[in-house]
Protein backbone atom coordinates (compact mmCIF):
# COMPACT_ATOMS: atom_id res chain seq x y z
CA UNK A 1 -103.39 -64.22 12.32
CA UNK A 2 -100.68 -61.29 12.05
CA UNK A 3 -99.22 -62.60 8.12
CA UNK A 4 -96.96 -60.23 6.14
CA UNK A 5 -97.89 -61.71 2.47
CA UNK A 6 -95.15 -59.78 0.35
CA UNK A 7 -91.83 -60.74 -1.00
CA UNK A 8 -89.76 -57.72 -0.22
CA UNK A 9 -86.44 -57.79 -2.20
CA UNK A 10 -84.10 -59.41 0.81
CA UNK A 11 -85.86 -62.16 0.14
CA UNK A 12 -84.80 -62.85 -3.59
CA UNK A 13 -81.93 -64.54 -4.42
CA UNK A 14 -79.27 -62.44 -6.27
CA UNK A 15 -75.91 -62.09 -7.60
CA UNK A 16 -73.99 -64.72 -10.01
CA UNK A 17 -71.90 -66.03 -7.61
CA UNK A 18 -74.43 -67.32 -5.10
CA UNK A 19 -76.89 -68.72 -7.82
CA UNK A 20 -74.08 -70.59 -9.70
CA UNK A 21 -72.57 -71.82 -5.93
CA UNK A 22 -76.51 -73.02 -5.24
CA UNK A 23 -76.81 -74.67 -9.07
CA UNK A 24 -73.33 -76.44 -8.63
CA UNK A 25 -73.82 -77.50 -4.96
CA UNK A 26 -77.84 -77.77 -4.37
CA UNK A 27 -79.53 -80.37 -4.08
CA UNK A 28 -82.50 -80.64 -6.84
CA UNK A 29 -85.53 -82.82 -7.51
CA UNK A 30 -88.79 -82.19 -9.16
CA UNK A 31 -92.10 -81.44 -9.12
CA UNK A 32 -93.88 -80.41 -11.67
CA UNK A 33 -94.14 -78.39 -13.26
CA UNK A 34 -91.11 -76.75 -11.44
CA UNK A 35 -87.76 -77.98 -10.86
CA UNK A 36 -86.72 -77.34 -7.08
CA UNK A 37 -82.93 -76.55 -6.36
CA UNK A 38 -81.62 -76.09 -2.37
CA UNK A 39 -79.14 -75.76 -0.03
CA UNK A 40 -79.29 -75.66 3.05
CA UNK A 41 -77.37 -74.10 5.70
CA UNK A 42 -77.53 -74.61 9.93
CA UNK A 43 -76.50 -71.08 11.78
CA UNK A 44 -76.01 -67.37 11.41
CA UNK A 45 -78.89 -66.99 9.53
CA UNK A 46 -79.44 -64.25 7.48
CA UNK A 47 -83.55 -63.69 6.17
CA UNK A 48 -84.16 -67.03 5.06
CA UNK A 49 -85.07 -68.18 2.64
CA UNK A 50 -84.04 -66.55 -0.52
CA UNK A 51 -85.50 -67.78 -3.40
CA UNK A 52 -85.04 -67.71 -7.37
CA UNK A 53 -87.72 -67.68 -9.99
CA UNK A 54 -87.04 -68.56 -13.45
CA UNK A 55 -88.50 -69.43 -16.64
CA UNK A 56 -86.89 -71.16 -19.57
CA UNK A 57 -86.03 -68.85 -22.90
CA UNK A 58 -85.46 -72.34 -24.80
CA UNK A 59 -89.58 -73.74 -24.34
CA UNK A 60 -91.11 -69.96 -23.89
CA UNK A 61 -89.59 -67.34 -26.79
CA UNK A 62 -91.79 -64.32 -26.09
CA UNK A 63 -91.08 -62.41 -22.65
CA UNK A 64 -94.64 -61.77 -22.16
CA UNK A 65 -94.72 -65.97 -21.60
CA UNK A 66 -91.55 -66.16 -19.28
CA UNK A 67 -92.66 -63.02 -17.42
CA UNK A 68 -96.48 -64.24 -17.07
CA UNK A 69 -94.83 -67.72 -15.71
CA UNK A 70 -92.84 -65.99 -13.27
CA UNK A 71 -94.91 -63.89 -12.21
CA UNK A 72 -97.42 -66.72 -10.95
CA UNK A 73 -95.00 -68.49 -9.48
CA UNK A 74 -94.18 -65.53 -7.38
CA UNK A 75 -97.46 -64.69 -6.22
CA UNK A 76 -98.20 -68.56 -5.14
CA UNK A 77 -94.67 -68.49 -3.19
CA UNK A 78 -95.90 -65.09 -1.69
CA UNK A 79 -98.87 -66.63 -0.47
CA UNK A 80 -98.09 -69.68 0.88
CA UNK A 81 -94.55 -68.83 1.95
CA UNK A 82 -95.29 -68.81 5.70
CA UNK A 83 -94.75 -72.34 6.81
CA UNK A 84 -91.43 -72.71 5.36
CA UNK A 85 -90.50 -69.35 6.49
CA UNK A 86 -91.35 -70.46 10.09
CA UNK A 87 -89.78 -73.75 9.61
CA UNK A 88 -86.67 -72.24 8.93
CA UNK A 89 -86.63 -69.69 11.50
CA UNK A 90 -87.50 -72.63 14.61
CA UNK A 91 -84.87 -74.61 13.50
CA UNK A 92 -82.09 -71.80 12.51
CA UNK A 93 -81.32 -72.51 9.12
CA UNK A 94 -80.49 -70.44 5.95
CA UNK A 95 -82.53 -71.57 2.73
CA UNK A 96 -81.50 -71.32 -0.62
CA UNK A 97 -84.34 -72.60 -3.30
CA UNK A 98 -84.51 -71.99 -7.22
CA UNK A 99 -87.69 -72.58 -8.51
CA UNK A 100 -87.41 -73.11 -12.58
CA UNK A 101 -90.35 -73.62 -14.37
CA UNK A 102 -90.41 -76.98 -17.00
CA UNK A 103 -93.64 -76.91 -18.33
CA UNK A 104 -94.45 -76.70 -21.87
CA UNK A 105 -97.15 -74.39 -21.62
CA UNK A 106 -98.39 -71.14 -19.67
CA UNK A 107 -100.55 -72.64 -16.59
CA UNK A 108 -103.36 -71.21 -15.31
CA UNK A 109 -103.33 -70.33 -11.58
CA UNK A 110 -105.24 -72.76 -9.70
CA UNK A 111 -102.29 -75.37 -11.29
CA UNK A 112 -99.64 -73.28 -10.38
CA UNK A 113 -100.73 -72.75 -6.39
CA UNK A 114 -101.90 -76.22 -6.42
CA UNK A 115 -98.18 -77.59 -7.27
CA UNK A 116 -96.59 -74.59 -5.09
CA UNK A 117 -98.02 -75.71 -1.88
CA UNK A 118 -96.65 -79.51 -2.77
CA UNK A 119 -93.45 -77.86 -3.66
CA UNK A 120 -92.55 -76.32 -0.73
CA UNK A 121 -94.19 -79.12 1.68
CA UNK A 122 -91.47 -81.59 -0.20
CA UNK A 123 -88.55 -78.58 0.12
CA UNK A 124 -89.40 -78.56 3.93
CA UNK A 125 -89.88 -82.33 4.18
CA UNK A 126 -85.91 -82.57 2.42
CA UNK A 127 -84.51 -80.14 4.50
CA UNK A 128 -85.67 -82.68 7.78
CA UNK A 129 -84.50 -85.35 6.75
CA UNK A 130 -81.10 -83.27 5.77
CA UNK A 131 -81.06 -82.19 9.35
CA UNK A 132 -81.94 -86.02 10.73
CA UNK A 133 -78.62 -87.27 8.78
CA UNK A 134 -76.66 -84.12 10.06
CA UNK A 135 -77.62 -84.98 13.69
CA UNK A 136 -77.27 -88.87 13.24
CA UNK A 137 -73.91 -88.30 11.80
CA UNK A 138 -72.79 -85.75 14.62
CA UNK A 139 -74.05 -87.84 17.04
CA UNK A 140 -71.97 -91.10 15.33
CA UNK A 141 -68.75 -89.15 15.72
CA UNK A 142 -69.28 -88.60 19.27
């Protein structure tokens, strides 16, 4: 049982360009209290996944909120990261997820680890049956 529970910065998702590619292009659903956003992409894979944390300004006007939020949600990925993380790496895919939080009010943790293991069960469950359509369609053209 030989688990590395951190979240080194390689695997946060950074830079304007790739967020606004994986807001315009992802595919999203939700479950709250987050709203999930993902792409997905088969090869070259660099350390998957990347992931995004955020917190909305608009519902939460003090940092301390926002940085409290996001700072939960971080520490639930961290620790039950190691599923998807494997998932990914078996089937050679890059992951791209965006985690935003749309709650109205600061959770406490058991809530926010609770929903963050459904979360990421439902990201990996997507991403199969993204990968079943890619492989029925490849195998249509054949």
């Amino acid at each position: 049982m030989n688990r590395k529970y951190t979240f080194p910065k390689k695997e946060h998702l950074c830079g304007d360009i790739r967020i606004g590619k994986l807001f315009s292009e992802g595919e999203a659903f939700i479950a709250y209290p987050f709203r999930i956003v993902y792409a997905v992409r088969v090869g070259n894979t660099e350390e998957t996944p990347k992931i995004l944390f955020s917190a909305p300004k608009k519902r939460f006007k003090r940092a301390v909120a926002r940085n409290r939020i996001k700072r939960l949600m971080r520490e639930a990925y961290r620790l039950n990261k190691s599923d998807l993380k494997k998932f990914c790496e078996s089937n050679n895919l890059e992951l791209q997820v965006a985690f935003s939080f749309v709650g109205d009010a600061i959770p406490e943790w058991n809530f926010v680890e609770l929903k963050m293991k459904s979360a990421l069960k439902r990201v990996e469950t997507n991403v199969q049956h993204y990968l079943l359509a890619l492989n029925n369609e490849n195998k249509a053209e054949e």
